[in-house]
N, C-alpha and C. Protein backbone atom coordinates (compact mmCIF):
# COMPACT_ATOMS: atom_id res chain seq x y z
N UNK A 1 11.21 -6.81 -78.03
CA UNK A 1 10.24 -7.54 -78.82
C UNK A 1 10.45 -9.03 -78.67
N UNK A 2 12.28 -9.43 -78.75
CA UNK A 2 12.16 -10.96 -78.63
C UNK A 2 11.75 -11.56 -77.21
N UNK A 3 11.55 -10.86 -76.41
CA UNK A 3 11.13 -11.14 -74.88
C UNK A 3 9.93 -11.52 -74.64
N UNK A 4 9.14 -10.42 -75.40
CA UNK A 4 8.15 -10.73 -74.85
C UNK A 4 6.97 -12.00 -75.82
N UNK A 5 7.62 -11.58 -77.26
CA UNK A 5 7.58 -12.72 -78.64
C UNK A 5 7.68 -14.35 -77.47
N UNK A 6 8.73 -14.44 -76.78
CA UNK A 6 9.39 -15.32 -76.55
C UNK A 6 8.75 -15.49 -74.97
N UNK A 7 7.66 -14.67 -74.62
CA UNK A 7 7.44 -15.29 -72.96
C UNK A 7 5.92 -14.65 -72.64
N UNK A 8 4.92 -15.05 -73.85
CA UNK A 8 4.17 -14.44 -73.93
C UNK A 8 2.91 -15.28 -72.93
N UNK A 9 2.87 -15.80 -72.57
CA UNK A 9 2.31 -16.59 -71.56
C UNK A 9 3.00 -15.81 -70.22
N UNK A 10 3.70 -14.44 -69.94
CA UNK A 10 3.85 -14.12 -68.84
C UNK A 10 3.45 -12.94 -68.76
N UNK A 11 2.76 -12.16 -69.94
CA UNK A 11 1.92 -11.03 -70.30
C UNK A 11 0.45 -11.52 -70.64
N UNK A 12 0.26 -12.63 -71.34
CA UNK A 12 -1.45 -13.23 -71.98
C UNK A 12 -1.59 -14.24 -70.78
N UNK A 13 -2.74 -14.46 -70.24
CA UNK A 13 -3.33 -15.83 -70.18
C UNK A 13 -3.16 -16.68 -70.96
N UNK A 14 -3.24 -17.89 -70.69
CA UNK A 14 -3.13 -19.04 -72.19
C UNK A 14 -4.42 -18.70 -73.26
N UNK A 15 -5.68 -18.52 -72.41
CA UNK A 15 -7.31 -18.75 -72.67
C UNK A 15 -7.84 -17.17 -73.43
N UNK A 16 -7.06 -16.33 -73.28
CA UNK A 16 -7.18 -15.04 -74.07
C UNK A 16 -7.11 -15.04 -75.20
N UNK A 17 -5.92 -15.90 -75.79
CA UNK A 17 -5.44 -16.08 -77.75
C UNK A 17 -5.53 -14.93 -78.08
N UNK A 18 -4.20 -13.89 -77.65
CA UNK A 18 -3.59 -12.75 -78.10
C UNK A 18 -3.72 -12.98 -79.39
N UNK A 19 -4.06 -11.74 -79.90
CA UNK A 19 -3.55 -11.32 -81.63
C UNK A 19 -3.23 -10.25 -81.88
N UNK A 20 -2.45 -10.45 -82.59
CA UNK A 20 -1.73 -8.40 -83.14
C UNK A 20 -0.84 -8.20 -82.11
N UNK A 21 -0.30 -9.16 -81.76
CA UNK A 21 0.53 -8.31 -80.45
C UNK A 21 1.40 -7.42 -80.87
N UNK A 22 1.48 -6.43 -80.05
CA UNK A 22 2.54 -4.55 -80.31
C UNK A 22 3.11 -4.88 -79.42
N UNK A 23 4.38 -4.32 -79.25
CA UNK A 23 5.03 -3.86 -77.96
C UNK A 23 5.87 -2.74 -78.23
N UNK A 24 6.04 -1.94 -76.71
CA UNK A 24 6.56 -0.48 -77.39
C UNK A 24 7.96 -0.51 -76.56
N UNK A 25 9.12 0.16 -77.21
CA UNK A 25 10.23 0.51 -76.80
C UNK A 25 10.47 0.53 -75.57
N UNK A 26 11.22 -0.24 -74.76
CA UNK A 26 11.45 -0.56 -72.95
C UNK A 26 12.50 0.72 -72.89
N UNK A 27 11.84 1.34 -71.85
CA UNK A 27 11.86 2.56 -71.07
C UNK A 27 12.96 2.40 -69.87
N UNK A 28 13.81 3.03 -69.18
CA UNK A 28 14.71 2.73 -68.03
C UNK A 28 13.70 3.57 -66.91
N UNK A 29 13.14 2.64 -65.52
CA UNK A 29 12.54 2.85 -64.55
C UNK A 29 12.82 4.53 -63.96
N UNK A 30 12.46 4.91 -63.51
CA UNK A 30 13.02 6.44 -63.08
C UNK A 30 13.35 5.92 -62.39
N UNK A 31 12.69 4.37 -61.20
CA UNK A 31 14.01 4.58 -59.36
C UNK A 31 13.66 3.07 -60.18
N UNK A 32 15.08 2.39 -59.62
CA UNK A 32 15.61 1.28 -59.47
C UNK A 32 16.26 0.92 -61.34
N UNK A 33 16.55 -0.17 -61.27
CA UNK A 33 17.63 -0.68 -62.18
C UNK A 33 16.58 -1.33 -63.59
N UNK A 34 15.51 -1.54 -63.49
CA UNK A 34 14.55 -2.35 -64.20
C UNK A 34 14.36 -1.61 -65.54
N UNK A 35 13.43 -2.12 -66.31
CA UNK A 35 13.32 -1.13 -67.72
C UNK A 35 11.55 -1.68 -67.61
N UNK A 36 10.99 -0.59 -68.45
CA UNK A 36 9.34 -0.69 -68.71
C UNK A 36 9.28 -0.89 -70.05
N UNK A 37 7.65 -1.54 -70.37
CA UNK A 37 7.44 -1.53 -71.58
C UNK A 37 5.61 -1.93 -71.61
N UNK A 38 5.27 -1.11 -72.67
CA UNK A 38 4.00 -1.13 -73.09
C UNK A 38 3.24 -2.70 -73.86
N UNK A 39 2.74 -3.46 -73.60
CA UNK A 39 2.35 -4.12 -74.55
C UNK A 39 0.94 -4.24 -74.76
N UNK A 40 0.15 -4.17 -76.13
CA UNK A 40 -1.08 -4.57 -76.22
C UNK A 40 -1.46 -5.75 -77.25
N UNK A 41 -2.24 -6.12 -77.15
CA UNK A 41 -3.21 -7.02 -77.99
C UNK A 41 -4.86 -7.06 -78.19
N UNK A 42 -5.09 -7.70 -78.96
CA UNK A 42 -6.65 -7.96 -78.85
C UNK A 42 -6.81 -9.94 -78.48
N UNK A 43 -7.41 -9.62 -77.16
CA UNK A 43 -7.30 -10.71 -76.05
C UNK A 43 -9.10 -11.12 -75.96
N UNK A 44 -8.95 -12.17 -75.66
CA UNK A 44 -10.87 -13.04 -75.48
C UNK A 44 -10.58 -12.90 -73.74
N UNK A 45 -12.23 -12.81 -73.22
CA UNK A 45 -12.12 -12.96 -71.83
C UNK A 45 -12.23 -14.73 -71.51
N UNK A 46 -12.54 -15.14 -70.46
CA UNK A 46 -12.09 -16.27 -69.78
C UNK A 46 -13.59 -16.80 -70.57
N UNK A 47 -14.96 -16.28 -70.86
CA UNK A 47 -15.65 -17.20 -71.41
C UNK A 47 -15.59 -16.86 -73.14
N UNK A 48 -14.67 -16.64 -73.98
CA UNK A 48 -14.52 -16.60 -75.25
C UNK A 48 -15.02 -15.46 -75.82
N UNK A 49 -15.49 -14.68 -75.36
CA UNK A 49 -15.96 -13.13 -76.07
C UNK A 49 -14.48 -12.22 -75.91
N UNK A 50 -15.00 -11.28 -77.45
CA UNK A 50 -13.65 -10.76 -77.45
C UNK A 50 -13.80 -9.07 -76.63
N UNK A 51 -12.78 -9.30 -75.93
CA UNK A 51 -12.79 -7.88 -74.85
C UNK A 51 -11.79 -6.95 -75.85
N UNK A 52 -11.57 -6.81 -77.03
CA UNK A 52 -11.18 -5.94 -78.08
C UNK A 52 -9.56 -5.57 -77.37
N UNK A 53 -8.86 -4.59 -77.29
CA UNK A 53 -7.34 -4.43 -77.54
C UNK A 53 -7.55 -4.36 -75.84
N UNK A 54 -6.56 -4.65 -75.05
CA UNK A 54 -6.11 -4.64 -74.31
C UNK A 54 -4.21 -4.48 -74.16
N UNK A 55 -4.11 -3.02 -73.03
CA UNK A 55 -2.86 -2.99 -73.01
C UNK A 55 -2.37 -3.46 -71.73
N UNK A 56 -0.91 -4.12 -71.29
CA UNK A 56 -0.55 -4.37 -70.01
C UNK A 56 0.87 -3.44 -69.98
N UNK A 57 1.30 -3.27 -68.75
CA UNK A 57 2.56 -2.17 -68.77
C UNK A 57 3.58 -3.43 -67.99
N UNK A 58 4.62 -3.68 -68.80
CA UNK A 58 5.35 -4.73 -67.95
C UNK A 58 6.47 -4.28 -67.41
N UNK A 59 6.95 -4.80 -66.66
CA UNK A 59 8.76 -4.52 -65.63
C UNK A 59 9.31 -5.82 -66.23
N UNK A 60 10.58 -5.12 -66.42
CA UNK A 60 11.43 -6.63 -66.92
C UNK A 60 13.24 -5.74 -66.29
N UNK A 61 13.52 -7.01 -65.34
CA UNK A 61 14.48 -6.52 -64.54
C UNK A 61 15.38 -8.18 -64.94
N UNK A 62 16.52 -7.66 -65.12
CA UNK A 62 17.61 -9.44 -65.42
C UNK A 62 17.19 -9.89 -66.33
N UNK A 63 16.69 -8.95 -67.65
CA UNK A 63 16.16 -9.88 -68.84
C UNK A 63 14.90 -11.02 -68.49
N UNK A 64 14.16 -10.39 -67.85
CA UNK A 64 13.04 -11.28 -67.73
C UNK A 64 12.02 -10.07 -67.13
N UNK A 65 10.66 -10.68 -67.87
CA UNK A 65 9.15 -10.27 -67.44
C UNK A 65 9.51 -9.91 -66.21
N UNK A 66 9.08 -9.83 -64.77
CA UNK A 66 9.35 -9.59 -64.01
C UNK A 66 7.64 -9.42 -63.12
N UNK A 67 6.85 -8.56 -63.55
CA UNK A 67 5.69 -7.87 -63.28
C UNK A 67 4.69 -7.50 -65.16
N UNK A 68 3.50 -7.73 -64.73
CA UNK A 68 2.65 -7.04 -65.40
C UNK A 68 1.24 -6.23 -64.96
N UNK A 69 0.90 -5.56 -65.48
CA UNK A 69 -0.62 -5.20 -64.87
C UNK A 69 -1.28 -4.44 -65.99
N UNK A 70 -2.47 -3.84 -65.81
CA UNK A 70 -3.25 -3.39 -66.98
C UNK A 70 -2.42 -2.10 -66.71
N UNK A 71 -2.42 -1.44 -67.78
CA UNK A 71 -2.05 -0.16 -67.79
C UNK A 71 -3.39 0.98 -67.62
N UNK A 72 -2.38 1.52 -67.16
CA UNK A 72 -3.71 2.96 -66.80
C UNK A 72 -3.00 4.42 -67.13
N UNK A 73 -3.72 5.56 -66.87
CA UNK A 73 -3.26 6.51 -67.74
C UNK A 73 -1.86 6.94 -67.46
N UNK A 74 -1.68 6.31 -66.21
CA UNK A 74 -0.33 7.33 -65.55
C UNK A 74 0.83 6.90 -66.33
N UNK A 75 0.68 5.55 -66.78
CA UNK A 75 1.92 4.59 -67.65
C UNK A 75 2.15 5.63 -68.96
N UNK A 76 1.32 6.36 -69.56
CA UNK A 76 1.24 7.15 -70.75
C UNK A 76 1.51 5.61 -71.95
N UNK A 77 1.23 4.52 -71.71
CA UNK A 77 0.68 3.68 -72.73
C UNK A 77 0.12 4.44 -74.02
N UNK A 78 -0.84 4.96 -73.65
CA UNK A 78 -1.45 5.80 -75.44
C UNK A 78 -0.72 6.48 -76.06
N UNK A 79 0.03 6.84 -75.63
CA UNK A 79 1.35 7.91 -76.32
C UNK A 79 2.24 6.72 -77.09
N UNK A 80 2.71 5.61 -76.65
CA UNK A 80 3.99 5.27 -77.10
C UNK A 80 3.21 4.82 -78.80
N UNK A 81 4.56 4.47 -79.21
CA UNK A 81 4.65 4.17 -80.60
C UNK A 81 4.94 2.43 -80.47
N UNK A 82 4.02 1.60 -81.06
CA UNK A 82 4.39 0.34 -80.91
C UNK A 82 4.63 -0.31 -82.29
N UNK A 83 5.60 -1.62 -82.00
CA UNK A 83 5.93 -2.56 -83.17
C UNK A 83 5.65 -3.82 -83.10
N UNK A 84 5.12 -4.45 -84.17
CA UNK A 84 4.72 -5.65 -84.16
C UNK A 84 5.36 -7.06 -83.60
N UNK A 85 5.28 -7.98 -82.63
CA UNK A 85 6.24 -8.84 -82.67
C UNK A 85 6.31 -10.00 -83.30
């Protein structure tokens, strides 16, 4: 939570103005050394309309972000249980 609390400009755009941000319990990669984690918000698109909750699935390898991307079903994102940061 303090990671991503703390580096949220490497999950949001600046121009989105995340709110409600969740993030769910970081997961250990099945191959390699990295850990996963779910995060969503409710994010604005690039011309100010709100595109409602959006989730991204991040890699964070050496205590840092590492990778993000939208999540899709294979991440099982809808399943996890998230906490506020």
């Amino acid at each position: 939570k303090r990671l991503v609390h703390d580096h949220l400009d490497a999950v949001f755009v600046a121009n989105s103005y995340p709110r409600g941000v969740q993030v769910s319990r970081p997961t250990h990669e099945v191959r390699g050394t990295g850990w996963t984690a779910c995060v969503r918000a409710e994010v604005n698109s690039a011309t100010g309309n709100s595109l409602g909750v959006v989730t991204y699935r991040i890699s964070i390898i050496g205590g840092l972000i590492s990778d993000r991307r939208r999540a899709d079903p294979d991440d099982n994102c809808e399943t996890e249980s998230y906490e506020p940061i």
